[in-house]
C-alpha atoms as a PDB file:
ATOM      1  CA  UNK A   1       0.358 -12.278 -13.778  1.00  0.00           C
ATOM      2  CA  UNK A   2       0.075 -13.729 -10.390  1.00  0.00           C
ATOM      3  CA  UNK A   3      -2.138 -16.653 -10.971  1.00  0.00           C
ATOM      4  CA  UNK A   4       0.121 -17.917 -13.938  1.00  0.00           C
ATOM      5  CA  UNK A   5       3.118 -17.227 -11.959  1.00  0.00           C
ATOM      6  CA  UNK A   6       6.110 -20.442 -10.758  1.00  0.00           C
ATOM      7  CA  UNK A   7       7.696 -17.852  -8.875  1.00  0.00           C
ATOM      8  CA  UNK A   8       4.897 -17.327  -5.962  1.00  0.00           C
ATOM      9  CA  UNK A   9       6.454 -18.125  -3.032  1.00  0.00           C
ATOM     10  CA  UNK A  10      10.177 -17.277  -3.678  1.00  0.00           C
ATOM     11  CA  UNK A  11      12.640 -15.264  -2.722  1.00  0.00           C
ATOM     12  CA  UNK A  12      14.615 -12.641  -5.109  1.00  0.00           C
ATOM     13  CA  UNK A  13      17.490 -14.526  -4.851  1.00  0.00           C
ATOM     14  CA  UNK A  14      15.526 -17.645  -6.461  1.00  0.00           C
ATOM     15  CA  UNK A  15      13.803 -15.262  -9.424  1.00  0.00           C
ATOM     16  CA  UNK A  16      17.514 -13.972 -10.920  1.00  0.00           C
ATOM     17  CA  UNK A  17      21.192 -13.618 -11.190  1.00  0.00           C
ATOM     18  CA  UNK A  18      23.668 -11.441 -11.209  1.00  0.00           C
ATOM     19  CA  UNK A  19      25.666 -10.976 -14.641  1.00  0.00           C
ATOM     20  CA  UNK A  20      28.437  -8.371 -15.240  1.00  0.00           C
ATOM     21  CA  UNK A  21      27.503  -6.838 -11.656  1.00  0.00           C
ATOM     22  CA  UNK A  22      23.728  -6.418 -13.349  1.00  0.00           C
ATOM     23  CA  UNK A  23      21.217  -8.421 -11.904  1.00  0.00           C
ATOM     24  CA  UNK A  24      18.534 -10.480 -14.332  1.00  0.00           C
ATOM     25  CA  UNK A  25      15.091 -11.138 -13.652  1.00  0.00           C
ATOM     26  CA  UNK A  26      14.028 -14.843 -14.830  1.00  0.00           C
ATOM     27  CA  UNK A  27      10.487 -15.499 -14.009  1.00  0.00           C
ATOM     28  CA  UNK A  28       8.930 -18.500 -15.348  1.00  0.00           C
ATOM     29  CA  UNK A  29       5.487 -18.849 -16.360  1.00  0.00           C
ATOM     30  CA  UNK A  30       2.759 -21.777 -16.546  1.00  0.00           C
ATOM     31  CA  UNK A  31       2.048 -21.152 -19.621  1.00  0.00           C
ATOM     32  CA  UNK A  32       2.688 -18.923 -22.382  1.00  0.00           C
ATOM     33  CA  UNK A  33       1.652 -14.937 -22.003  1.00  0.00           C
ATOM     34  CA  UNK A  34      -1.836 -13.926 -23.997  1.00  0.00           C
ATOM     35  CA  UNK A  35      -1.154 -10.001 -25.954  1.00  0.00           C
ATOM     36  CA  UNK A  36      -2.864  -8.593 -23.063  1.00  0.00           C
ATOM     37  CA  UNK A  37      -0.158 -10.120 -20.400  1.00  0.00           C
ATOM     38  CA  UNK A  38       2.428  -8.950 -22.134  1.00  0.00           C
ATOM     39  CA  UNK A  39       1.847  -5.602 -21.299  1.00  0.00           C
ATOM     40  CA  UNK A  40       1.242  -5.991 -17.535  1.00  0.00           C
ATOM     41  CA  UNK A  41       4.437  -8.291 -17.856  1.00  0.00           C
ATOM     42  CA  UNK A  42       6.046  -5.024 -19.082  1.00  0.00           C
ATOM     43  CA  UNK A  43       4.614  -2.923 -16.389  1.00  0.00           C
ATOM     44  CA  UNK A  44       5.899  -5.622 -13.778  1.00  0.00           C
ATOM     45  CA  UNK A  45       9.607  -5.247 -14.827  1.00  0.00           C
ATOM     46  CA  UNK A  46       9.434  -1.233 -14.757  1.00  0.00           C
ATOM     47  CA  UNK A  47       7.830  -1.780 -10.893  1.00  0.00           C
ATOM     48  CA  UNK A  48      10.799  -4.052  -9.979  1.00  0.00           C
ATOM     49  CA  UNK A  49      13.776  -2.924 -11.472  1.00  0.00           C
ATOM     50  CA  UNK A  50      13.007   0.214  -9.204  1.00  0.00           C
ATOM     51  CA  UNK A  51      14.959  -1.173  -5.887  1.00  0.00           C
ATOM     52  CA  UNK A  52      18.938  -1.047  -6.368  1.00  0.00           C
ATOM     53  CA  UNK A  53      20.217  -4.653  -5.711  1.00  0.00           C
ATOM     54  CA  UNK A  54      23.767  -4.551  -4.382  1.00  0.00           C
ATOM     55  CA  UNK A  55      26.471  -7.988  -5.447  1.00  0.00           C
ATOM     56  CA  UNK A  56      28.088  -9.309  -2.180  1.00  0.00           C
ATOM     57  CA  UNK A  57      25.560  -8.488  -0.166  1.00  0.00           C
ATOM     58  CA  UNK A  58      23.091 -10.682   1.731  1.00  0.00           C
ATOM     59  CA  UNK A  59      19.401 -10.933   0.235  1.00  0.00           C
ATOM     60  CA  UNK A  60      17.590  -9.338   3.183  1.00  0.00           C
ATOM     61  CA  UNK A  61      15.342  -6.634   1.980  1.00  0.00           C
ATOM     62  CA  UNK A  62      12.569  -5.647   4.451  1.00  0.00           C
ATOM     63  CA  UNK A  63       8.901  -5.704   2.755  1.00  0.00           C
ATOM     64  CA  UNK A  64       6.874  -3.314   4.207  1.00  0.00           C
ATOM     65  CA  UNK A  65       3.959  -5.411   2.468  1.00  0.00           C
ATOM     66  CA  UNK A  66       3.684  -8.528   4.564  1.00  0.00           C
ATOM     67  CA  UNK A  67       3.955  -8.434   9.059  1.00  0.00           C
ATOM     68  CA  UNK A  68       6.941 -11.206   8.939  1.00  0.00           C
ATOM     69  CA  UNK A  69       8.976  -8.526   6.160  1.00  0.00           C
ATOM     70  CA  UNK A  70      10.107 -11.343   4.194  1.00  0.00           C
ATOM     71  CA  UNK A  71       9.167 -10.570   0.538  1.00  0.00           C
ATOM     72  CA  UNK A  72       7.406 -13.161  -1.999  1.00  0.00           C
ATOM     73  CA  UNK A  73       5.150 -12.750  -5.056  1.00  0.00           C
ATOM     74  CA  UNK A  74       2.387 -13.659  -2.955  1.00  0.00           C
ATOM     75  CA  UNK A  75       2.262 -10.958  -0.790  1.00  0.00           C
ATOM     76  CA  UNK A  76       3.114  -8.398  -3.290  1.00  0.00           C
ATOM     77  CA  UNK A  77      -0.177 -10.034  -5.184  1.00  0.00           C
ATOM     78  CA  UNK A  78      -2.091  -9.390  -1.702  1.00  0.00           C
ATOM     79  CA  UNK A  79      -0.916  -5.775  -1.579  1.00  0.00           C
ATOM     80  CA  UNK A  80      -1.922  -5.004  -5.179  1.00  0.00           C
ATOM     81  CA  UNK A  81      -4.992  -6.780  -4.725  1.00  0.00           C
ATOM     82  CA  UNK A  82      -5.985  -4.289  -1.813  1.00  0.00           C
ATOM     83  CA  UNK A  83      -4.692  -1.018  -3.863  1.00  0.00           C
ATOM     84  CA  UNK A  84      -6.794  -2.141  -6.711  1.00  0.00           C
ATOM     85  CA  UNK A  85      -9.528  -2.856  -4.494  1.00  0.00           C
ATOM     86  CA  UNK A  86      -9.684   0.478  -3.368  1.00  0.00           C
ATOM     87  CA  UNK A  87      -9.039   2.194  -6.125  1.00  0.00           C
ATOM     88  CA  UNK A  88     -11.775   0.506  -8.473  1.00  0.00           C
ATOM     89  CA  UNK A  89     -14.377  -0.508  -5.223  1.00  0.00           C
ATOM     90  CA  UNK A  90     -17.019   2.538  -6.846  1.00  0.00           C
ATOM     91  CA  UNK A  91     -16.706   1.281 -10.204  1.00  0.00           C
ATOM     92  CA  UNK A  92     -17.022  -1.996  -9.263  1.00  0.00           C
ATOM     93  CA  UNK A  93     -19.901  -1.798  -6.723  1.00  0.00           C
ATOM     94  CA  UNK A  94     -21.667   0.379  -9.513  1.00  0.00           C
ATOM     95  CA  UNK A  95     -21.530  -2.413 -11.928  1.00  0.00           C
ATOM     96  CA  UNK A  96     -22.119  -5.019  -9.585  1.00  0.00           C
ATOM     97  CA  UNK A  97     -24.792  -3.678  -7.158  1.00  0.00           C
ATOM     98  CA  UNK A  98     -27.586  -2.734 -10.104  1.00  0.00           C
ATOM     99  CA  UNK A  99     -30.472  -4.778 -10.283  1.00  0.00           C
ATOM    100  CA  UNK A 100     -30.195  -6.264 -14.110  1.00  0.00           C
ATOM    101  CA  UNK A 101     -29.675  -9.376 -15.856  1.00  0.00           C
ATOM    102  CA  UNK A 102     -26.759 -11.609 -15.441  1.00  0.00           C
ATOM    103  CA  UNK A 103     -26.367 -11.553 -19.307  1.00  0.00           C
ATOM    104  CA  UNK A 104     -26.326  -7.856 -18.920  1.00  0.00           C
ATOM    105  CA  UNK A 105     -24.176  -7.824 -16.064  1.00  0.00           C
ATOM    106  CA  UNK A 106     -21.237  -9.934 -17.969  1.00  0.00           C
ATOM    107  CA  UNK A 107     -21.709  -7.467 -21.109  1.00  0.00           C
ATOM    108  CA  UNK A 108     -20.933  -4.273 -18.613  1.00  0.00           C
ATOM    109  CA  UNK A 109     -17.907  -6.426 -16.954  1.00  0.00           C
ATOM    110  CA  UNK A 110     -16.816  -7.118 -20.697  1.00  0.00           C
ATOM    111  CA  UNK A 111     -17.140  -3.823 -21.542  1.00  0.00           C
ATOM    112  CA  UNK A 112     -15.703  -2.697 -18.564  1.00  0.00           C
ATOM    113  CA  UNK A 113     -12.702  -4.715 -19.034  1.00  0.00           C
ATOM    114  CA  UNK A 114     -12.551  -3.538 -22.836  1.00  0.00           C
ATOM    115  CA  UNK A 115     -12.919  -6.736 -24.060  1.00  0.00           C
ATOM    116  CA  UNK A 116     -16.359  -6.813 -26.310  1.00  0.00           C
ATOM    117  CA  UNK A 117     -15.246  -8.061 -29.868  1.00  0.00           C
ATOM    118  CA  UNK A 118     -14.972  -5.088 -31.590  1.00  0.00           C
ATOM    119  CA  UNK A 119     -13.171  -4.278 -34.664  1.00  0.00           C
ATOM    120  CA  UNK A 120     -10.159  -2.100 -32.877  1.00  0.00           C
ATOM    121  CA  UNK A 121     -10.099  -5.643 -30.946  1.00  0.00           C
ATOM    122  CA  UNK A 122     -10.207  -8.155 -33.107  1.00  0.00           C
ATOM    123  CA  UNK A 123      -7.587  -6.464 -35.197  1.00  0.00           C
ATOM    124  CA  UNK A 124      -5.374  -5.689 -32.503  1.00  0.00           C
ATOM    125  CA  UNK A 125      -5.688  -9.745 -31.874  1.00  0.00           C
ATOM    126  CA  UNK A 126      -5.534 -10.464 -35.700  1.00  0.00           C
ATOM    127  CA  UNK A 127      -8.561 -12.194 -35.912  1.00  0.00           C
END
Protein backbone atom coordinates (compact mmCIF):
# COMPACT_ATOMS: atom_id res chain seq x y z
CA UNK A 1 0.00 0.00 0.00
CA UNK A 2 2.97 2.12 0.61
CA UNK A 3 4.49 2.34 -2.77
CA UNK A 4 1.05 3.43 -4.36
CA UNK A 5 0.48 5.72 -1.57
CA UNK A 6 0.03 10.22 -2.09
CA UNK A 7 -0.06 10.33 1.48
CA UNK A 8 3.82 9.35 2.28
CA UNK A 9 5.14 12.06 3.88
CA UNK A 10 2.11 13.66 5.69
CA UNK A 11 0.88 14.34 8.69
CA UNK A 12 -2.64 12.96 10.17
CA UNK A 13 -3.96 16.15 10.09
CA UNK A 14 -3.33 16.25 6.11
CA UNK A 15 -4.86 12.40 5.60
CA UNK A 16 -8.59 13.37 7.27
CA UNK A 17 -11.22 15.41 8.89
CA UNK A 18 -13.22 15.60 11.51
CA UNK A 19 -17.14 15.22 10.84
CA UNK A 20 -19.84 15.09 13.59
CA UNK A 21 -16.85 14.93 16.25
CA UNK A 22 -15.76 11.53 14.12
CA UNK A 23 -12.71 11.78 12.38
CA UNK A 24 -12.42 10.40 8.46
CA UNK A 25 -9.58 8.86 6.93
CA UNK A 26 -9.10 10.10 3.12
CA UNK A 27 -6.10 8.56 1.63
CA UNK A 28 -5.55 8.95 -1.95
CA UNK A 29 -4.03 6.53 -4.15
CA UNK A 30 -1.88 6.58 -7.53
CA UNK A 31 -3.83 4.48 -9.00
CA UNK A 32 -6.70 2.34 -8.56
CA UNK A 33 -6.47 -0.75 -5.82
CA UNK A 34 -5.90 -4.47 -7.56
CA UNK A 35 -8.50 -7.35 -5.42
CA UNK A 36 -5.51 -8.21 -3.53
CA UNK A 37 -4.99 -4.39 -2.14
CA UNK A 38 -8.15 -4.17 -1.14
CA UNK A 39 -7.76 -6.38 1.55
CA UNK A 40 -4.50 -5.00 3.02
CA UNK A 41 -6.38 -1.57 2.45
CA UNK A 42 -8.92 -3.14 4.87
CA UNK A 43 -6.37 -4.34 7.28
CA UNK A 44 -4.77 -0.71 7.20
CA UNK A 45 -8.00 1.03 8.43
CA UNK A 46 -8.56 -1.65 11.37
CA UNK A 47 -4.55 -0.78 12.37
CA UNK A 48 -5.37 2.98 12.39
CA UNK A 49 -8.60 3.58 13.64
CA UNK A 50 -6.98 1.96 16.86
CA UNK A 51 -5.52 5.46 18.40
CA UNK A 52 -8.46 7.77 19.86
CA UNK A 53 -8.14 11.19 18.06
CA UNK A 54 -9.45 13.96 20.29
CA UNK A 55 -11.36 17.51 18.28
CA UNK A 56 -9.72 20.72 19.70
CA UNK A 57 -6.75 19.36 20.35
CA UNK A 58 -3.35 19.95 18.73
CA UNK A 59 -2.05 17.11 16.24
CA UNK A 60 1.02 16.10 18.25
CA UNK A 61 1.08 12.41 18.70
CA UNK A 62 4.52 10.97 19.61
CA UNK A 63 5.63 7.94 17.17
CA UNK A 64 7.58 5.67 18.89
CA UNK A 65 8.54 4.43 15.22
CA UNK A 66 10.84 7.11 13.91
CA UNK A 67 13.99 9.04 16.48
CA UNK A 68 12.49 12.72 15.59
CA UNK A 69 8.63 11.19 16.92
CA UNK A 70 6.95 12.95 14.25
CA UNK A 71 4.69 10.37 12.49
CA UNK A 72 4.40 9.88 8.50
CA UNK A 73 3.50 6.92 6.25
CA UNK A 74 7.00 6.56 5.57
CA UNK A 75 8.21 5.61 8.67
CA UNK A 76 5.34 3.50 9.59
CA UNK A 77 6.34 1.66 6.02
CA UNK A 78 10.04 1.41 7.57
CA UNK A 79 8.72 -0.12 10.80
CA UNK A 80 6.55 -2.72 9.04
CA UNK A 81 9.18 -3.38 6.71
CA UNK A 82 11.54 -4.46 9.71
CA UNK A 83 8.59 -6.56 11.57
CA UNK A 84 8.02 -8.34 8.36
CA UNK A 85 11.56 -8.76 7.89
CA UNK A 86 11.90 -10.57 10.90
CA UNK A 87 9.12 -12.37 10.97
CA UNK A 88 9.43 -13.99 7.35
CA UNK A 89 13.71 -13.72 7.26
CA UNK A 90 13.65 -18.05 7.58
CA UNK A 91 11.17 -18.39 4.99
CA UNK A 92 12.67 -16.10 2.93
CA UNK A 93 16.38 -17.07 3.25
CA UNK A 94 15.04 -20.74 2.66
CA UNK A 95 13.66 -19.82 -0.64
CA UNK A 96 16.25 -17.57 -1.56
CA UNK A 97 19.54 -19.20 -0.37
CA UNK A 98 18.97 -22.80 -2.38
CA UNK A 99 21.06 -23.43 -5.17
CA UNK A 100 18.30 -23.83 -8.20
CA UNK A 101 17.23 -22.18 -11.22
CA UNK A 102 16.07 -18.68 -11.46
CA UNK A 103 12.93 -20.02 -13.32
CA UNK A 104 12.52 -22.23 -10.36
CA UNK A 105 13.26 -19.70 -7.94
CA UNK A 106 10.33 -17.20 -9.31
CA UNK A 107 7.85 -20.36 -9.35
CA UNK A 108 8.64 -20.92 -5.34
CA UNK A 109 8.32 -16.90 -4.81
CA UNK A 110 4.95 -17.25 -6.87
CA UNK A 111 3.94 -19.93 -5.01
CA UNK A 112 5.03 -18.53 -2.01
CA UNK A 113 3.11 -15.47 -2.53
CA UNK A 114 -0.03 -17.66 -3.62
CA UNK A 115 -0.12 -16.33 -6.79
CA UNK A 116 0.43 -19.41 -9.45
CA UNK A 117 -2.71 -19.32 -11.82
CA UNK A 118 -4.71 -21.75 -10.42
CA UNK A 119 -8.30 -22.35 -10.72
CA UNK A 120 -9.30 -21.08 -6.93
CA UNK A 121 -7.26 -17.98 -8.50
CA UNK A 122 -8.35 -17.29 -11.56
CA UNK A 123 -11.89 -17.53 -10.34
CA UNK A 124 -11.45 -15.51 -7.43
CA UNK A 125 -10.04 -12.84 -10.23
CA UNK A 126 -12.86 -13.82 -12.74
CA UNK A 127 -10.76 -14.74 -15.37
Amino acid sequence: MYIISKCKDKAIEEVGHWEDSVWLWHLSWRRPRLVWEAAMEEQLFLVIAGPHLSLGRPDTCKWRGHEDEIFSVRSTYNKVQVTFEEEESKEFNMLWNTRVTPKTQLLRWRLFLDKLSTKVNLLARVV
